[in-house]
Protein backbone atom coordinates (compact mmCIF):
# COMPACT_ATOMS: atom_id res chain seq x y z
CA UNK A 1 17.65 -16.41 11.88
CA UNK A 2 14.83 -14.38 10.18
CA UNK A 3 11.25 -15.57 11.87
CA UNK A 4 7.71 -15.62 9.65
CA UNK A 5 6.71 -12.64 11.69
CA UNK A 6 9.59 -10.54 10.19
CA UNK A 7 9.57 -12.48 6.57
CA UNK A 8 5.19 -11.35 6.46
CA UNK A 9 6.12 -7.45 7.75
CA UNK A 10 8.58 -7.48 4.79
CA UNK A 11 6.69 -8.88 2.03
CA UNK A 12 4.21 -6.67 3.54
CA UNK A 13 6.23 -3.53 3.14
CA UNK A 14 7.74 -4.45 -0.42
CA UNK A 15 4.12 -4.98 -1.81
CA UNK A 16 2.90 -1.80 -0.64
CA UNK A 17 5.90 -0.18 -1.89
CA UNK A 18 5.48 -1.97 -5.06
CA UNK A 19 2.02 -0.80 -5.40
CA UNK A 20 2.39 3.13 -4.81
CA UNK A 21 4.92 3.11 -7.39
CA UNK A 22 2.74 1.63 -9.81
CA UNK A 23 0.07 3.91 -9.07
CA UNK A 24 2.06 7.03 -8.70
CA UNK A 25 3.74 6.20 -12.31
CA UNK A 26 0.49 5.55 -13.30
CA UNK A 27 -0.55 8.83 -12.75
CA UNK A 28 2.08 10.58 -13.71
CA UNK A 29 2.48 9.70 -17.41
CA UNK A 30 -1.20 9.24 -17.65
CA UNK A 31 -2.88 12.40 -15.54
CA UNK A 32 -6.02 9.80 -14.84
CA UNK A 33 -7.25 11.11 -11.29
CA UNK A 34 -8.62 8.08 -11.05
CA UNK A 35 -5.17 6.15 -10.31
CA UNK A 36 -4.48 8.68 -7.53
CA UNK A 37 -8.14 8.03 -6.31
CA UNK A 38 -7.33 4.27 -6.22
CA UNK A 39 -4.05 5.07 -4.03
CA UNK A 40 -5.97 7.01 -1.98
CA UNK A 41 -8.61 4.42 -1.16
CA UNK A 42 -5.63 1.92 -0.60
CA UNK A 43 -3.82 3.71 2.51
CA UNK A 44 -7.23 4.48 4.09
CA UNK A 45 -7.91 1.36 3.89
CA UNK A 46 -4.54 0.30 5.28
CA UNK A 47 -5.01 2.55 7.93
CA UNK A 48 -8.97 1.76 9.26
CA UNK A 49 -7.84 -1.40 9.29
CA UNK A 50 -4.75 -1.21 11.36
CA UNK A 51 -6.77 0.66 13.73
CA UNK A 52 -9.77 -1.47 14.15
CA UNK A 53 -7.05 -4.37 14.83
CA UNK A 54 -5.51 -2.43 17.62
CA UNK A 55 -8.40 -2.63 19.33
């Protein structure tokens, strides 16, 4: 049987996967830097944030 833990790490993963595709195909037919900017912003966020939890 499939716990919340593992049901939250996959909806997790999906949405952030669902996400950098929007914003990479965003960028890609439209050349706006800002899209890529945006995707940028959202992993370092991601990633401050997993590390500030670690501790």
């Amino acid at each position: 049987m499939i716990s919340n833990k593992s049901i939250e790490k996959y909806l997790w993963a999906s949405v952030v996967i669902f996400v950098t595709y929007l914003f990479l195909g965003s960028f890609i037919v439209s050349r706006n830097l800002l899209d890529l900017a945006y995707l940028i912003i959202l992993y370092t966020f991601m990633v401050i944030v997993k590390v500030v939890s670690k501790n």
